[in-house]
PDB file of N, CA and C in Angstrom:
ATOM      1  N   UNK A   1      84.225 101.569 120.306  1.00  0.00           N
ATOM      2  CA  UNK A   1      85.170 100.491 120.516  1.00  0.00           C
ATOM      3  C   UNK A   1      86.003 100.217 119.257  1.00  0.00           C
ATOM      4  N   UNK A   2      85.005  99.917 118.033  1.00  0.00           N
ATOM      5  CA  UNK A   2      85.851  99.975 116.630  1.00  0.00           C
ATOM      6  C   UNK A   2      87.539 100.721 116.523  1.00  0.00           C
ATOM      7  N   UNK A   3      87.247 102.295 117.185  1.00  0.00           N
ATOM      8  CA  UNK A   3      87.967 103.469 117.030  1.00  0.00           C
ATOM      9  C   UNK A   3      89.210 103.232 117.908  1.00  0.00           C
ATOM     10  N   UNK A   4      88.755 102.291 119.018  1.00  0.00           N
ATOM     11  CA  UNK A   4      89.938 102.245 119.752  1.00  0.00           C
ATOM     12  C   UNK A   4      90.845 101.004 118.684  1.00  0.00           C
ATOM     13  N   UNK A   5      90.680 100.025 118.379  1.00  0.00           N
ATOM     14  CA  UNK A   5      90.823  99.026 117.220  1.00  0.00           C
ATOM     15  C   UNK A   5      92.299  99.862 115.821  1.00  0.00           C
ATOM     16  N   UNK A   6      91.338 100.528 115.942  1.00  0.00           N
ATOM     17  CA  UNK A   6      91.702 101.091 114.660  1.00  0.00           C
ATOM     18  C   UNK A   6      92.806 102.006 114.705  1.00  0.00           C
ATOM     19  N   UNK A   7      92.517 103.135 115.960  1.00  0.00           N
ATOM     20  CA  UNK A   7      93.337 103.443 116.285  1.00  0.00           C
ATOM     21  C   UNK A   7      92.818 104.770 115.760  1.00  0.00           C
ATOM     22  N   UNK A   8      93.957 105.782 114.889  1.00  0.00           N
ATOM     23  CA  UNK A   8      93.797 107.347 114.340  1.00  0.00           C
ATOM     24  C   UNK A   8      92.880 106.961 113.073  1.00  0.00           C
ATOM     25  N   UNK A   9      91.543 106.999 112.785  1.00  0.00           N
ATOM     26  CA  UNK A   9      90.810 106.957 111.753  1.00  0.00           C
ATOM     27  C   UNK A   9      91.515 107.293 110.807  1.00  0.00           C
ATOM     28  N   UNK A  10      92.049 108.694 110.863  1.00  0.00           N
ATOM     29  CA  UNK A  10      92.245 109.211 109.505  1.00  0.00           C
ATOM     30  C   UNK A  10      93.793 108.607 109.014  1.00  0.00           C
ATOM     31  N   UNK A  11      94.593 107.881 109.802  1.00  0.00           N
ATOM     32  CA  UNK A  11      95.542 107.357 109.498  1.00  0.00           C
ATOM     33  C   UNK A  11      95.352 106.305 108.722  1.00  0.00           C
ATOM     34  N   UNK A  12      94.206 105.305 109.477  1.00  0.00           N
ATOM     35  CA  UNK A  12      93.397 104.262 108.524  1.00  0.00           C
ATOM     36  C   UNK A  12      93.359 104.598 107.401  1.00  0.00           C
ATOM     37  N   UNK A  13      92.284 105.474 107.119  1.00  0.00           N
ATOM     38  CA  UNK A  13      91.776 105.809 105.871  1.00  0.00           C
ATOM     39  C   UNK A  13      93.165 106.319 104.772  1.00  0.00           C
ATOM     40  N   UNK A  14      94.164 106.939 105.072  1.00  0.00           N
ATOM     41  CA  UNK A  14      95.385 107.702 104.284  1.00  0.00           C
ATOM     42  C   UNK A  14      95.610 105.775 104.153  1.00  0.00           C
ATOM     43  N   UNK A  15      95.938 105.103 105.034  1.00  0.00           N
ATOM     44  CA  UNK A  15      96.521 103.484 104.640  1.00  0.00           C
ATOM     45  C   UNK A  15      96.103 102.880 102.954  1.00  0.00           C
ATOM     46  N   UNK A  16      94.406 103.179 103.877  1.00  0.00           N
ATOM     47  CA  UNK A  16      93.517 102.269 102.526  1.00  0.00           C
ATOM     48  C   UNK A  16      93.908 102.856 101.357  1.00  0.00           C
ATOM     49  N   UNK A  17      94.124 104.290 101.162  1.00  0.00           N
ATOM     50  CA  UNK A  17      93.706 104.866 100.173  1.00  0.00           C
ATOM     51  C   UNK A  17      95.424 104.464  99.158  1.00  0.00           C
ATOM     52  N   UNK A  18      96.459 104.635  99.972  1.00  0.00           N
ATOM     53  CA  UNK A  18      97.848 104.409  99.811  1.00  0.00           C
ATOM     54  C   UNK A  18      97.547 103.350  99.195  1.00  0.00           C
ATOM     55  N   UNK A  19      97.051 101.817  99.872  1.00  0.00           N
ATOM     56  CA  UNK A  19      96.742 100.654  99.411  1.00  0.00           C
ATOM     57  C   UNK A  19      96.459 100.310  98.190  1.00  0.00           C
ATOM     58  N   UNK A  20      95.517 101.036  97.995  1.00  0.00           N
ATOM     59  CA  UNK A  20      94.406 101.368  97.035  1.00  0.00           C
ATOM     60  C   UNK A  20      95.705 101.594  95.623  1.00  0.00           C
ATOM     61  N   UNK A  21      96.133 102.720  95.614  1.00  0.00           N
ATOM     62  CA  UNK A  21      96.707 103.427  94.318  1.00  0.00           C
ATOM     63  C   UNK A  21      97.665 102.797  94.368  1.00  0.00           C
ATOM     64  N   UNK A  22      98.648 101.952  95.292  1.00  0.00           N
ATOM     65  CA  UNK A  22      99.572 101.134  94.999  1.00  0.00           C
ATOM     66  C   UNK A  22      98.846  99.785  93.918  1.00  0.00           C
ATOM     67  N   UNK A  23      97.899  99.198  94.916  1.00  0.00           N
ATOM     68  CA  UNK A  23      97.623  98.049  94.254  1.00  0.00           C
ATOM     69  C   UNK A  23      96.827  98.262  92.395  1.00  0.00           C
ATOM     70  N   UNK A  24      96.448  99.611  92.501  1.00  0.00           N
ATOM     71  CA  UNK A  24      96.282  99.838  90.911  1.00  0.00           C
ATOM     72  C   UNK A  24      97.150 100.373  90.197  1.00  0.00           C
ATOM     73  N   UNK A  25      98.345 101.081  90.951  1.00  0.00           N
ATOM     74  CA  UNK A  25      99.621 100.701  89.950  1.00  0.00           C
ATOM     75  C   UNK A  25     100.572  99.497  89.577  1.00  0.00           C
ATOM     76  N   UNK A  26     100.353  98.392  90.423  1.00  0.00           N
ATOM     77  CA  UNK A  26     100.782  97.171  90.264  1.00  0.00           C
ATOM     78  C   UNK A  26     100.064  96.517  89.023  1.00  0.00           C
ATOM     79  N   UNK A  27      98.934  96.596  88.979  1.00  0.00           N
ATOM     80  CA  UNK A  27      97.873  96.447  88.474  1.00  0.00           C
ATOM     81  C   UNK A  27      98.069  96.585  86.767  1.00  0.00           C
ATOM     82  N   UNK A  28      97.999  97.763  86.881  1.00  0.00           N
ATOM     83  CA  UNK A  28      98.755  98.525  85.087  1.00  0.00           C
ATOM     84  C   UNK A  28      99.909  98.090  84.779  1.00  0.00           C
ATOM     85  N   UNK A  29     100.811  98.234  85.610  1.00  0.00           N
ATOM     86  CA  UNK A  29     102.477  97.729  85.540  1.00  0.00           C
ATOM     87  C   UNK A  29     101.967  95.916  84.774  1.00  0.00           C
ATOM     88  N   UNK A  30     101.462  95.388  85.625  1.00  0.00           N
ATOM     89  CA  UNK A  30     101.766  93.779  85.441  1.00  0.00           C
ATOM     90  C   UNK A  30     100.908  93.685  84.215  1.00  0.00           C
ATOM     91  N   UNK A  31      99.328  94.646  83.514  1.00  0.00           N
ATOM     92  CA  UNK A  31      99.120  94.373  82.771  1.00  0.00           C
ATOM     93  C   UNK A  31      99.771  94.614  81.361  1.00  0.00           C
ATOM     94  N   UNK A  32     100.905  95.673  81.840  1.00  0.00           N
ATOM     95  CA  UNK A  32     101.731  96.498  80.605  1.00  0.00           C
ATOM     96  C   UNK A  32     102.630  95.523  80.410  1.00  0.00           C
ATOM     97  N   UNK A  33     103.563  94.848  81.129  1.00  0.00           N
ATOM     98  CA  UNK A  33     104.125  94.003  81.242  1.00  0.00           C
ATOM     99  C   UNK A  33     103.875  92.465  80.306  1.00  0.00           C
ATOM    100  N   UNK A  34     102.600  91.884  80.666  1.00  0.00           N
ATOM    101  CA  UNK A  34     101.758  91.147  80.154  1.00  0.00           C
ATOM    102  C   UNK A  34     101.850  91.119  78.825  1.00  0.00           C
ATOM    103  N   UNK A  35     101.337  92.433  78.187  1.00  0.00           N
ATOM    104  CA  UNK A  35     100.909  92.744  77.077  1.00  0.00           C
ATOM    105  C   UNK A  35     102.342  92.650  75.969  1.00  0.00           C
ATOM    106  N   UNK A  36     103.741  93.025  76.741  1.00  0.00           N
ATOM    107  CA  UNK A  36     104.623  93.085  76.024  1.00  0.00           C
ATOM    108  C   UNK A  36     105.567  91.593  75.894  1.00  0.00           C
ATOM    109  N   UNK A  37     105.116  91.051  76.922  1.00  0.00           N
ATOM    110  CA  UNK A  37     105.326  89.440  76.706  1.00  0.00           C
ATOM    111  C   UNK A  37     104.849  88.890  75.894  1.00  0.00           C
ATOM    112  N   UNK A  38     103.239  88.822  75.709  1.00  0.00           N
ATOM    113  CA  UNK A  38     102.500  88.547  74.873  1.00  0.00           C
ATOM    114  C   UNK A  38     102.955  88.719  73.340  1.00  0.00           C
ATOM    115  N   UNK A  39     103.331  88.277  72.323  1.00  0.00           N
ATOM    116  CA  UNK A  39     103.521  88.300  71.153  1.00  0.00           C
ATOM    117  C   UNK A  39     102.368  87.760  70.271  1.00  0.00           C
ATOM    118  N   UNK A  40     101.689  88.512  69.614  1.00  0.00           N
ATOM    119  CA  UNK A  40     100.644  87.966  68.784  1.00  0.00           C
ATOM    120  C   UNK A  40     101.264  87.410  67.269  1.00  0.00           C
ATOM    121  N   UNK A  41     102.477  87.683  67.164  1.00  0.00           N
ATOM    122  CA  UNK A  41     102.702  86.840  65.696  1.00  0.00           C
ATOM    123  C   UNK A  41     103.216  85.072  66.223  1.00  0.00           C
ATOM    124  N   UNK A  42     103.701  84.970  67.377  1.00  0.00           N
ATOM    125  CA  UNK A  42     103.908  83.727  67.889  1.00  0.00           C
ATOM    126  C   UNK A  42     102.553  82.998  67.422  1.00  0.00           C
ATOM    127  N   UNK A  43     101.561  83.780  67.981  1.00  0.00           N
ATOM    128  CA  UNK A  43     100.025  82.895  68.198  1.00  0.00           C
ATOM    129  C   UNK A  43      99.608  82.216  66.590  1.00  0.00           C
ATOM    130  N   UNK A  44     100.111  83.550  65.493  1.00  0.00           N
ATOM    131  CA  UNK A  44      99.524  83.698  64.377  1.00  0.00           C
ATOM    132  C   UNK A  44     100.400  82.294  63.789  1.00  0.00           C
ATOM    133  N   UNK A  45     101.559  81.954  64.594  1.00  0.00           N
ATOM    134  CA  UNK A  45     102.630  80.861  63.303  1.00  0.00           C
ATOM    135  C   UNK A  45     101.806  79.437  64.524  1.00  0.00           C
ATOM    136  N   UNK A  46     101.252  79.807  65.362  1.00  0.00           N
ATOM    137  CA  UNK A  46     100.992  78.566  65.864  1.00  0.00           C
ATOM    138  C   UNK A  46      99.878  78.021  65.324  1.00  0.00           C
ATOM    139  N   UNK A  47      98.912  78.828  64.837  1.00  0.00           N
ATOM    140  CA  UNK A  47      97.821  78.789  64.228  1.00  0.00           C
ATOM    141  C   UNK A  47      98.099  78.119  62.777  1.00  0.00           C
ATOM    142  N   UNK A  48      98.975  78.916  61.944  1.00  0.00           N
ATOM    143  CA  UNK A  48      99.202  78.213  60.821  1.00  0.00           C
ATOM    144  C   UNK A  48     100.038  77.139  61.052  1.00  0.00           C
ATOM    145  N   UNK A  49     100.910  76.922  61.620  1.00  0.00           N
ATOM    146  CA  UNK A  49     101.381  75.398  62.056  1.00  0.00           C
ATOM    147  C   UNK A  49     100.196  74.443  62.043  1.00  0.00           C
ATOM    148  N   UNK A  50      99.010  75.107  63.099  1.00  0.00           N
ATOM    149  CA  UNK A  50      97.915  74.141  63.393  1.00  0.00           C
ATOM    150  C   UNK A  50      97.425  73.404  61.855  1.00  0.00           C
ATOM    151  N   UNK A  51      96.639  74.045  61.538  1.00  0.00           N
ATOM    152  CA  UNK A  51      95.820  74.419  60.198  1.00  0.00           C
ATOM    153  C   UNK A  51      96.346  73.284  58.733  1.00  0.00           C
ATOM    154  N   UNK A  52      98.346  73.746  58.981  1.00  0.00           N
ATOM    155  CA  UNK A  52      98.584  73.242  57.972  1.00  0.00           C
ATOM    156  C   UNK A  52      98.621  71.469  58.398  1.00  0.00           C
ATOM    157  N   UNK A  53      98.908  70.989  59.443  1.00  0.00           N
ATOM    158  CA  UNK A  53      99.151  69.532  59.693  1.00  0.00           C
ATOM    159  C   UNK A  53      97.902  69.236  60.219  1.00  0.00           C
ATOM    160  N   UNK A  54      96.667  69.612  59.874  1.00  0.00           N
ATOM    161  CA  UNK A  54      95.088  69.214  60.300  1.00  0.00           C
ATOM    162  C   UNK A  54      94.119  69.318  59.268  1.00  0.00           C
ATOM    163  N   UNK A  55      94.658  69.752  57.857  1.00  0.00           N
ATOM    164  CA  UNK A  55      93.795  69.349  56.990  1.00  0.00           C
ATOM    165  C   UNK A  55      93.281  68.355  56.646  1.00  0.00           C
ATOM    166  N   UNK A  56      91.787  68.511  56.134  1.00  0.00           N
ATOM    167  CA  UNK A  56      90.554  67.608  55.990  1.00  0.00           C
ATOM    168  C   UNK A  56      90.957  67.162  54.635  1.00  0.00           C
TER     169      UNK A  56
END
């Protein structure tokens, strides 16, 4: 009964797998992306901003 559902198994399965390598190239893309947004010297002047107007 599943099979009738589903329809051509192996069409299913080519779907998932399509699914699959799309959603882990989205995946890399948005983390590459991420990473180049991300600026770590921003973080580093926010830090010393912090530091300097919080001394003990």
């Amino acid at each position: 009964m599943l099979a009738n559902v589903i329809g051509n198994v192996d069409d299913a399965v080519a779907d998932m797998i399509i699914d699959t390598l799309g959603s882990g190239l989205a995946a890399i893309i948005s983390l590459l992306t991420l990473q180049k947004w991300t600026d770590l010297s921003v973080g580093e002047e926010a830090i010393k901003d912090y530091l300097g107007h919080h001394k003990h």
